[in-house]
C-alpha atoms as a PDB file:
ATOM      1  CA  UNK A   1       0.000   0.000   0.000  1.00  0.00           C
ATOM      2  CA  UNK A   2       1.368   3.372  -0.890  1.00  0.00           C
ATOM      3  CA  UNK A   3       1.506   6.322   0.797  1.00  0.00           C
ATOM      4  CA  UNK A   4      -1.251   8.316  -0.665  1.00  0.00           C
ATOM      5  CA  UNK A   5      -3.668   4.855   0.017  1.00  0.00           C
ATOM      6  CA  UNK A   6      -2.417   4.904   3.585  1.00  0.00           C
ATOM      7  CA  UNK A   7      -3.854   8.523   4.239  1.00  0.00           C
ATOM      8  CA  UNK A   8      -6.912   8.464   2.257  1.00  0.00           C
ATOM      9  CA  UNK A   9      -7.216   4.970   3.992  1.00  0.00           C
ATOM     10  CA  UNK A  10      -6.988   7.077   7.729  1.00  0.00           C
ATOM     11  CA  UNK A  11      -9.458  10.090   6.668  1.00  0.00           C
ATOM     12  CA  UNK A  12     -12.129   7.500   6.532  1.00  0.00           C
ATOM     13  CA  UNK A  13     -11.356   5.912   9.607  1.00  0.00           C
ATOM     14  CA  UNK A  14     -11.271   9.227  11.303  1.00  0.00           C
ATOM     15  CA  UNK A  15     -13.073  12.351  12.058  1.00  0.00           C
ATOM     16  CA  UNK A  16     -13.672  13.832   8.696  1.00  0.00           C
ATOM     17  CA  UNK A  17     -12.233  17.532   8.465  1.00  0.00           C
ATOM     18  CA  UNK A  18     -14.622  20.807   8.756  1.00  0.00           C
ATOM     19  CA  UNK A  19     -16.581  22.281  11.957  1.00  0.00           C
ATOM     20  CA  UNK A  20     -18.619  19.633  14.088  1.00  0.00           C
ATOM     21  CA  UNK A  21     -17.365  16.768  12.315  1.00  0.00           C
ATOM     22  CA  UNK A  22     -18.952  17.690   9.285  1.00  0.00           C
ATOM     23  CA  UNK A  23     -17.896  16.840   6.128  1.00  0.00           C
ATOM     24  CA  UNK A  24     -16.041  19.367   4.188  1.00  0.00           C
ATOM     25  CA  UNK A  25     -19.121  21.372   1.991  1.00  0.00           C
ATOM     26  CA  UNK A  26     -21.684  21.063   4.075  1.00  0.00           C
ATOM     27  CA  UNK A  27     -21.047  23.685   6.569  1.00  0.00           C
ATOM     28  CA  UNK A  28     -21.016  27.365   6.622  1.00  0.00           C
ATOM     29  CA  UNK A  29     -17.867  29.300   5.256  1.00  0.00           C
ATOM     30  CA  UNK A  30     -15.286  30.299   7.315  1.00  0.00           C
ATOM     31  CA  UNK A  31     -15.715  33.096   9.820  1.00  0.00           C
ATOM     32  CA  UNK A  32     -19.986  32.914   9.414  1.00  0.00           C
ATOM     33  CA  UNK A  33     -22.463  31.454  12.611  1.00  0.00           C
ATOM     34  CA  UNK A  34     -23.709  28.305  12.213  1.00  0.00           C
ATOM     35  CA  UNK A  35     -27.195  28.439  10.598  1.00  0.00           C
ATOM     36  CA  UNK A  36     -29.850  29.412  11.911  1.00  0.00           C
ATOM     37  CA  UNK A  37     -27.754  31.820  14.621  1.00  0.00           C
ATOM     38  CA  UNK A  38     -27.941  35.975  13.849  1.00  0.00           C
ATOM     39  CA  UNK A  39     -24.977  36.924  12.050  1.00  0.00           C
ATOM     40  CA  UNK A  40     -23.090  40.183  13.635  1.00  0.00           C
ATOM     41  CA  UNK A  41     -24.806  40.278  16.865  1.00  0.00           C
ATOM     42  CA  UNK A  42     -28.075  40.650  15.675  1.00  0.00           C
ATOM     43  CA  UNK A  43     -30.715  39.728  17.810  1.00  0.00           C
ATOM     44  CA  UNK A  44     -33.009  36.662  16.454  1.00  0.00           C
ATOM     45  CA  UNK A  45     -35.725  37.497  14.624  1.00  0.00           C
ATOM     46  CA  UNK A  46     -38.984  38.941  15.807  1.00  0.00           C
ATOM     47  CA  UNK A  47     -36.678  40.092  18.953  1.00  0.00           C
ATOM     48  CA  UNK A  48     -35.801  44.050  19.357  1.00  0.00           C
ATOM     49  CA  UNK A  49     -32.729  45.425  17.613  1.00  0.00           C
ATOM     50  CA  UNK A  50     -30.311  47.876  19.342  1.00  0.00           C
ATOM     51  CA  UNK A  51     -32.114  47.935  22.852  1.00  0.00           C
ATOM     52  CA  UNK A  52     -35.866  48.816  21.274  1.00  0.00           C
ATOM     53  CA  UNK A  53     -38.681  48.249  22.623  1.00  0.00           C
ATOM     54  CA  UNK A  54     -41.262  45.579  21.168  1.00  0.00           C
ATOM     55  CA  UNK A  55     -43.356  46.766  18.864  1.00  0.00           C
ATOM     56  CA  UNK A  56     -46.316  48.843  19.648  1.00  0.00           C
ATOM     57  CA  UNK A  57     -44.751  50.376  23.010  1.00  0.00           C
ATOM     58  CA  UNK A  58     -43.198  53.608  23.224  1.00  0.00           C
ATOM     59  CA  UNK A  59     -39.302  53.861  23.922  1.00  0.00           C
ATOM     60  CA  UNK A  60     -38.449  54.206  27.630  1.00  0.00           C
ATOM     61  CA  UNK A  61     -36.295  56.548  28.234  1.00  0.00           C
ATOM     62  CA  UNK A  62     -33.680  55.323  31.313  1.00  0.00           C
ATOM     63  CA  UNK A  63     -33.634  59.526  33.011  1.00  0.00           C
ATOM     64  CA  UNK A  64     -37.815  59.538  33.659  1.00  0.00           C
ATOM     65  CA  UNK A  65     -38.259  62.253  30.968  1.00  0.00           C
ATOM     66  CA  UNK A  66     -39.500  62.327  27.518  1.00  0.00           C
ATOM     67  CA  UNK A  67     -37.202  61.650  24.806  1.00  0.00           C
ATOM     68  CA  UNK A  68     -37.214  65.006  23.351  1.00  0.00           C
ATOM     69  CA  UNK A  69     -36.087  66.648  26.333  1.00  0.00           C
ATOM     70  CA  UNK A  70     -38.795  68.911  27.395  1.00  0.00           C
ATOM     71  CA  UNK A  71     -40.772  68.956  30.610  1.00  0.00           C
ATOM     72  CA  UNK A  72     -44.846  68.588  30.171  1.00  0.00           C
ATOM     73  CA  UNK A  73     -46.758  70.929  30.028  1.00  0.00           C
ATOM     74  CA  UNK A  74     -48.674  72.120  33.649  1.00  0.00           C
ATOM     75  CA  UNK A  75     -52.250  71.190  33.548  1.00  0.00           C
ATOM     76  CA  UNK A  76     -54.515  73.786  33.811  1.00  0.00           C
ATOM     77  CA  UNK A  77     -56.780  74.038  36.888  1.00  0.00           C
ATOM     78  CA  UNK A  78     -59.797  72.219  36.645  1.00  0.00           C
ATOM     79  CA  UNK A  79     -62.644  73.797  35.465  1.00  0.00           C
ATOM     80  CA  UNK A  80     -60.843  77.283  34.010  1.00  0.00           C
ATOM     81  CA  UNK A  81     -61.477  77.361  30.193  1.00  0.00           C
ATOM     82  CA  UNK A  82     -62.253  80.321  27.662  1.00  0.00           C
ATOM     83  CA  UNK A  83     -65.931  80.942  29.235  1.00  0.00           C
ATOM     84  CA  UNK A  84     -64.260  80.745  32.854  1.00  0.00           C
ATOM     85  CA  UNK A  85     -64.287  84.587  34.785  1.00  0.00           C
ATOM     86  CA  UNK A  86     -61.292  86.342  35.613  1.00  0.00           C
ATOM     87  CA  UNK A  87     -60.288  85.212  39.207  1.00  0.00           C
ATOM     88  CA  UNK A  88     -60.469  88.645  41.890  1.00  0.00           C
ATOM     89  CA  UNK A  89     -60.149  88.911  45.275  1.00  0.00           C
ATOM     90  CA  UNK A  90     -63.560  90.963  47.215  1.00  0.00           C
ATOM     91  CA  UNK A  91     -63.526  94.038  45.652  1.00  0.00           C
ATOM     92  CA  UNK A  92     -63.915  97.511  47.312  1.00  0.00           C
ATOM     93  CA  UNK A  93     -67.340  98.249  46.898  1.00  0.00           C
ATOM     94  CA  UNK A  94     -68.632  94.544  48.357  1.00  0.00           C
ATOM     95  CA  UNK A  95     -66.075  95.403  51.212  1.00  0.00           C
ATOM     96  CA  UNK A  96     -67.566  98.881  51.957  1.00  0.00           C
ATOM     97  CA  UNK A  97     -71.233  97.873  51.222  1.00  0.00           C
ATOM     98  CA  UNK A  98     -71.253  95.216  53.765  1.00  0.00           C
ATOM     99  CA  UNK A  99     -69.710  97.460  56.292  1.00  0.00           C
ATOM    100  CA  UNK A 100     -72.388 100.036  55.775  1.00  0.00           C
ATOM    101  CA  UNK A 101     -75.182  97.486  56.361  1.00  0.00           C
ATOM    102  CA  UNK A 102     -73.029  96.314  59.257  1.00  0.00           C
ATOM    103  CA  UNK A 103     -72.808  99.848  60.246  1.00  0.00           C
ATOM    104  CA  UNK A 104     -76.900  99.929  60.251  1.00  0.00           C
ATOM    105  CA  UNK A 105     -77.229  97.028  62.423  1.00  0.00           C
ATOM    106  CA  UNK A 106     -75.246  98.687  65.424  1.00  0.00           C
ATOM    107  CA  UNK A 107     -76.961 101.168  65.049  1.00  0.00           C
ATOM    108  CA  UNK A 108     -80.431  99.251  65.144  1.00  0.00           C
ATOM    109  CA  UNK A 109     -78.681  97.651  68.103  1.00  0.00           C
ATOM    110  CA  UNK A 110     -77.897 100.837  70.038  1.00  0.00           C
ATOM    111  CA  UNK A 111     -81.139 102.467  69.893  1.00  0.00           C
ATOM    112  CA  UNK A 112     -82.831  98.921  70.858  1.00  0.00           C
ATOM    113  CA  UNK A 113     -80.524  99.437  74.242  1.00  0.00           C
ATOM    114  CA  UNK A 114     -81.248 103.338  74.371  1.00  0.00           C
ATOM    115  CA  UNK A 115     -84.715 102.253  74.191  1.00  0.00           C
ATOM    116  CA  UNK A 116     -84.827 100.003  76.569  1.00  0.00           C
ATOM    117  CA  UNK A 117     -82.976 102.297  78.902  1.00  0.00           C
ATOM    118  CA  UNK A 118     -85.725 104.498  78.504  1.00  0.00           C
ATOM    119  CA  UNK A 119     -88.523 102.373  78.861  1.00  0.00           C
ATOM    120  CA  UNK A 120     -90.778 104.185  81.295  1.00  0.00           C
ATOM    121  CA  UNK A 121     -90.595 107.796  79.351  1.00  0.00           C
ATOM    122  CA  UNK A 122     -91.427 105.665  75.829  1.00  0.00           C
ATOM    123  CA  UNK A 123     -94.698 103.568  77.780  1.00  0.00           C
ATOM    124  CA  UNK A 124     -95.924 107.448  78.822  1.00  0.00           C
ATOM    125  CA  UNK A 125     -95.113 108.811  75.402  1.00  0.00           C
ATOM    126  CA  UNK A 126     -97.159 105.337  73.514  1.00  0.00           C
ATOM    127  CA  UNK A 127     -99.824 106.002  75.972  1.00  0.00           C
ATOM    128  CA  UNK A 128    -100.479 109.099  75.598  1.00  0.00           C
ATOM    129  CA  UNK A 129    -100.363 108.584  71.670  1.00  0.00           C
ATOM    130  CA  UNK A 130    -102.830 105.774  71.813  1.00  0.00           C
ATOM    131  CA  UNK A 131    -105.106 107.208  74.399  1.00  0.00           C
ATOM    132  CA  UNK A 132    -107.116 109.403  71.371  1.00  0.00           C
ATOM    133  CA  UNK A 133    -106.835 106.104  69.329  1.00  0.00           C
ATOM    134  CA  UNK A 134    -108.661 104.046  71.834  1.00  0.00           C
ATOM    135  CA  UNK A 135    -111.403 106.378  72.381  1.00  0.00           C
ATOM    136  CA  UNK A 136    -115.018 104.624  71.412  1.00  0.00           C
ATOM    137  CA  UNK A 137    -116.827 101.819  72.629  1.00  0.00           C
ATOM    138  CA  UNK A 138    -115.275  98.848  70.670  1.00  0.00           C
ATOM    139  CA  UNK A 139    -112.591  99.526  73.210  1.00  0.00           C
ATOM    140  CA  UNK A 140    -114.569  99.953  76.350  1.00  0.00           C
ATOM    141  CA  UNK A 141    -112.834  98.332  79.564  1.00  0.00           C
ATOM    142  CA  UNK A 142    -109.399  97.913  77.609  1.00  0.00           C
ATOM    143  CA  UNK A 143    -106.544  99.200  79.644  1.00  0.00           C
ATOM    144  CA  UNK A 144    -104.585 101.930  77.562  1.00  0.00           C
ATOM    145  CA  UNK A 145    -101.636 101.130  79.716  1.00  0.00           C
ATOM    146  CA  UNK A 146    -101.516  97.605  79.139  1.00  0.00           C
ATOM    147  CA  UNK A 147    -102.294  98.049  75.452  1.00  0.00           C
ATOM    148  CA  UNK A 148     -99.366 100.131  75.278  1.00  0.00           C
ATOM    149  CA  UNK A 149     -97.137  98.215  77.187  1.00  0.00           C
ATOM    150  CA  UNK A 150     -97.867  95.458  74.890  1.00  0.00           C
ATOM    151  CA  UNK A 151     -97.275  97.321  71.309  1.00  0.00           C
ATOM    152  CA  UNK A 152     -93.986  98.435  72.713  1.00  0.00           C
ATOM    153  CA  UNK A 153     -93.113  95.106  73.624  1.00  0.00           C
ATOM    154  CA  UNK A 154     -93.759  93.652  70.026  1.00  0.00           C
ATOM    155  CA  UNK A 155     -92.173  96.371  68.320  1.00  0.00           C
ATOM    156  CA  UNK A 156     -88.950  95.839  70.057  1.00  0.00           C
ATOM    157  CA  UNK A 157     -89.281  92.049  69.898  1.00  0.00           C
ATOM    158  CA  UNK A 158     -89.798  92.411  65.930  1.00  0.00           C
ATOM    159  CA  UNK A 159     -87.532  95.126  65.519  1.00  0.00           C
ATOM    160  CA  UNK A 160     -84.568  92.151  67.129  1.00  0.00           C
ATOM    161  CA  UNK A 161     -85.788  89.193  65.132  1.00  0.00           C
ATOM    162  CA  UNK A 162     -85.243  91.564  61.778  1.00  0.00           C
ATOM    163  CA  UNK A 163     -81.829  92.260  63.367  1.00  0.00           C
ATOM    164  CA  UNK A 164     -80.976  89.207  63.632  1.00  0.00           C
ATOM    165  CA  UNK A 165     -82.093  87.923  60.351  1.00  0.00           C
ATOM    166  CA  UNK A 166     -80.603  90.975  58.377  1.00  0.00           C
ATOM    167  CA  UNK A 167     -77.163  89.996  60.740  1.00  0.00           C
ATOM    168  CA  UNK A 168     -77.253  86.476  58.987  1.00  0.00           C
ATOM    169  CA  UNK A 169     -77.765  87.936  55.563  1.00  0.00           C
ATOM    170  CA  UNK A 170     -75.094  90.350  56.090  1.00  0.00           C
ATOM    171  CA  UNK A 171     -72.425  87.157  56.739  1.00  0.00           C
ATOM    172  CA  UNK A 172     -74.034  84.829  53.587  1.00  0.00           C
ATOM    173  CA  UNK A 173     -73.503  88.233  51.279  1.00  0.00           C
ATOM    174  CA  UNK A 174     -70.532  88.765  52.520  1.00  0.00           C
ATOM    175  CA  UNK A 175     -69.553  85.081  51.595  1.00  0.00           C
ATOM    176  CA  UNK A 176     -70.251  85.791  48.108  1.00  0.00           C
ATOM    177  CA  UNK A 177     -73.893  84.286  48.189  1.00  0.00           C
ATOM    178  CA  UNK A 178     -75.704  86.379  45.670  1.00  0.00           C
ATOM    179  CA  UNK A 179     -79.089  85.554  47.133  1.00  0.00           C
ATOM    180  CA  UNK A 180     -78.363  86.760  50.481  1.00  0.00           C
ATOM    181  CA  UNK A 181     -77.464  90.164  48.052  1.00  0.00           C
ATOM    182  CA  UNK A 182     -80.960  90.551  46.448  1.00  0.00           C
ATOM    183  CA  UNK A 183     -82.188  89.804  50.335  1.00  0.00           C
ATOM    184  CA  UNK A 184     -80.290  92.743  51.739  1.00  0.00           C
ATOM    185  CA  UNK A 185     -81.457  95.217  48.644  1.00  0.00           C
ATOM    186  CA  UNK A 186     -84.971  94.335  49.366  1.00  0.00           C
ATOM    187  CA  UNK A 187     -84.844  94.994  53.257  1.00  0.00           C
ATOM    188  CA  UNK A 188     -82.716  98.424  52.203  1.00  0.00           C
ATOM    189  CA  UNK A 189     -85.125  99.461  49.947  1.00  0.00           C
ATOM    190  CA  UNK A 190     -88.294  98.701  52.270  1.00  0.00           C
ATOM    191  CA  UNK A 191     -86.615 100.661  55.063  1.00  0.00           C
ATOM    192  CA  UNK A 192     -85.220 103.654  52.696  1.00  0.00           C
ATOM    193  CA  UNK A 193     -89.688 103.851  52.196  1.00  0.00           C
ATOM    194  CA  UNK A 194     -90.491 103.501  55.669  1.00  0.00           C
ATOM    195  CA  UNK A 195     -87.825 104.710  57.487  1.00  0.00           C
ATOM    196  CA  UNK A 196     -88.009 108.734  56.794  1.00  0.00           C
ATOM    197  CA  UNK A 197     -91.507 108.458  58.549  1.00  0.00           C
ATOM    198  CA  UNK A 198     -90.077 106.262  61.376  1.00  0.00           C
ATOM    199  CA  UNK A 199     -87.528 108.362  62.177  1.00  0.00           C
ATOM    200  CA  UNK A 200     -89.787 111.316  62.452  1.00  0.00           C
ATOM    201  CA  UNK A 201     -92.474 108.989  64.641  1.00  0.00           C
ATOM    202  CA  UNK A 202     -89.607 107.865  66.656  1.00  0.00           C
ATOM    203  CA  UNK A 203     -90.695 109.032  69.748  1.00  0.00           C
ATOM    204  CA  UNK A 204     -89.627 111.196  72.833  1.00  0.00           C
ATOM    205  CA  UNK A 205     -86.070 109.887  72.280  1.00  0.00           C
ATOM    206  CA  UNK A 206     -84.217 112.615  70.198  1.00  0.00           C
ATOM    207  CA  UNK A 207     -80.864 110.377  70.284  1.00  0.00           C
ATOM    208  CA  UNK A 208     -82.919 107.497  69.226  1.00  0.00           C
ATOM    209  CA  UNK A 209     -84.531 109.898  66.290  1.00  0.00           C
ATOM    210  CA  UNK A 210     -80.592 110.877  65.507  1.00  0.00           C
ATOM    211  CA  UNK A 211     -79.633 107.380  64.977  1.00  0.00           C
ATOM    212  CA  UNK A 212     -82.737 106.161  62.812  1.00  0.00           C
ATOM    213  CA  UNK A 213     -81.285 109.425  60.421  1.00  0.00           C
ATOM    214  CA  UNK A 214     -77.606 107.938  60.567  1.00  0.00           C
ATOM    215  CA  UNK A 215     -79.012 104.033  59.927  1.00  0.00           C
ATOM    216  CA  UNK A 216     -80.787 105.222  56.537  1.00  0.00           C
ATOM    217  CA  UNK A 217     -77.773 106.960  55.497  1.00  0.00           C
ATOM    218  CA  UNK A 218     -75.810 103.894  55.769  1.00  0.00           C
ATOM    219  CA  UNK A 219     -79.031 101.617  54.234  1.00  0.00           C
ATOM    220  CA  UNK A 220     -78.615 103.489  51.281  1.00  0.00           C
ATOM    221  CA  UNK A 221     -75.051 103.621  50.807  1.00  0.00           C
ATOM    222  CA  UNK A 222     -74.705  99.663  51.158  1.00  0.00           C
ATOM    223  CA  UNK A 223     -77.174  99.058  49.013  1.00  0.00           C
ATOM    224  CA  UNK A 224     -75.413 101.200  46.074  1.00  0.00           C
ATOM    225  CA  UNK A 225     -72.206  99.666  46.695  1.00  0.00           C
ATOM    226  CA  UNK A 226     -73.249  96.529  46.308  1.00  0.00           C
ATOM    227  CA  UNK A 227     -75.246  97.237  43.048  1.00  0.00           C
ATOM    228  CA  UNK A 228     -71.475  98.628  41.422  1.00  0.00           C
ATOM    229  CA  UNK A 229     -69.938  96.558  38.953  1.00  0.00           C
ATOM    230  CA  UNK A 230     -67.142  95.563  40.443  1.00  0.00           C
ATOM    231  CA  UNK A 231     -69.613  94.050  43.032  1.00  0.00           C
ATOM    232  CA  UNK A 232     -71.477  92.120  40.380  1.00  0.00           C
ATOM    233  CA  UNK A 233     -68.552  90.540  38.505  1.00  0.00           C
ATOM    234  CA  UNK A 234     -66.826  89.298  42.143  1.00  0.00           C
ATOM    235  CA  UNK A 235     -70.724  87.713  43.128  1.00  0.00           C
ATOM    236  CA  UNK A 236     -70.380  86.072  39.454  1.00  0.00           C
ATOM    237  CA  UNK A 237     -67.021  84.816  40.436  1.00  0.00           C
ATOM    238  CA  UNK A 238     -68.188  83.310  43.239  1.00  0.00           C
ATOM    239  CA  UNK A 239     -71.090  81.707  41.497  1.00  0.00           C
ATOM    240  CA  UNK A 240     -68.591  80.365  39.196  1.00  0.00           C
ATOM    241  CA  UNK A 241     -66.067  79.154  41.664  1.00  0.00           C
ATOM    242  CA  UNK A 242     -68.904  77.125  43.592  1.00  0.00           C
ATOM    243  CA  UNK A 243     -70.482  75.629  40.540  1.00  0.00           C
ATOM    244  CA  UNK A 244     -66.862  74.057  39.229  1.00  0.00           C
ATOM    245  CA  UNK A 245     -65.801  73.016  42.745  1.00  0.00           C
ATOM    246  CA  UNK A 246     -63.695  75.541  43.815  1.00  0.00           C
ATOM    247  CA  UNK A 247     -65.469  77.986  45.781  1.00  0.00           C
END
């Protein structure tokens, strides 16, 4: 046996020559992945490429911000939109016109206390008002001085309940409750009609008399302040703020 028959004879005996014991042809050129393996560290396929996200989600970005760089936009407050008011703090005129109807209310207050003070010179001066009033014989055996006594007790009782009342509207108004408003400019009005001829029927109290003078001056400035514009657009604001939430 020659030499070339001795090592063609030991090829086939042993491993035959190319990657994996493959024989030479069948496997993949020099330098390439077996098949079926990406070729230049490409990830298999269907997989991301270059640390991408799958398909369908957006890329994360690794610093918590968007990938263009730029911070969102702040939200805007809910409920503010073109139709919204322009926010304002209580104007002027809402100050000064619930301070005037304040104003009123002391005074109400102090002549209720002067009043009382005097109590036995106002029963003489209501009797001796009512005693040509009670004159006839539908008021036969009805005591003048107890009749009186009694109409001065229900005026002063009446005249505290309205005080009261108009005290509670005073706080809602000055809340920004436009209701409470409209309340106060129909109790202004009715005592700017009534009040002239009170104050001249006060009685035998000049201070008293002084006082119902100073309360209609300050009736009738609260109720113009709070008709002023500035007055109307803050009520409106406050509508607004309570009907998106906010008030």
């Amino acid at each position: 046996m020659t030499a070339g028959q001795d090592d063609q004879h030991g090829r086939q005996q042993g491993q035959p020559e190319g990657q994996g014991g493959q024989q030479p042809g069948w496997g993949p050129p020099p330098g390439q992945p077996p098949y079926g393996q990406p070729q230049g560290g490409q990830p298999p396929y269907g997989q991301p490429q270059g640390g991408q996200p799958p398909y369908g989600q957006p890329p994360q970005n690794p610093y918590g911000q968007n990938p263009y760089g730029y911070a969102p936009a702040p939200a805007a407050p809910q409920g503010w939109g073109p139709g919204a008011p322009e926010p304002m703090e209580r104007p002027l005129t809402v100050r000064a016109g619930i301070g005037a109807f304040l104003g009123s209310l002391v005074l109400s207050a102090v002549a209720a206390v002067v009043t009382l003070l005097n109590w036995d010179e106002l029963l003489a001066w209501t009797v001796d008002q009512a005693g040509a009033d009670l004159q006839g014989p539908e008021f036969e055996g009805l005591d003048p001085e107890a009749f009186a006594e009694l109409m001065a007790q229900a005026t002063i009782g009446f005249t505290v309940l309205v005080l009261l009342l108009e005290l509670l509207f005073v706080w809602f108004a000055w809340q920004g409750r436009n209701w409470a408003r409209i309340v106060l400019w129909v109790l202004g009005g009715l005592a700017l009609l009534t009040g002239p001829f009170s104050a001249v029927a006060s009685g035998p109290l000049p201070f008293v008399t002084t006082l119902s003078w100073f309360q209609l001056a300050l009736t009738a400035a609260g109720v113009v302040l709070l008709a002023m514009k500035p007055s109307n657009d803050w009520y409106r604001f406050r509508k607004w703020q309570r009907a998106t939430g906010q008030g």
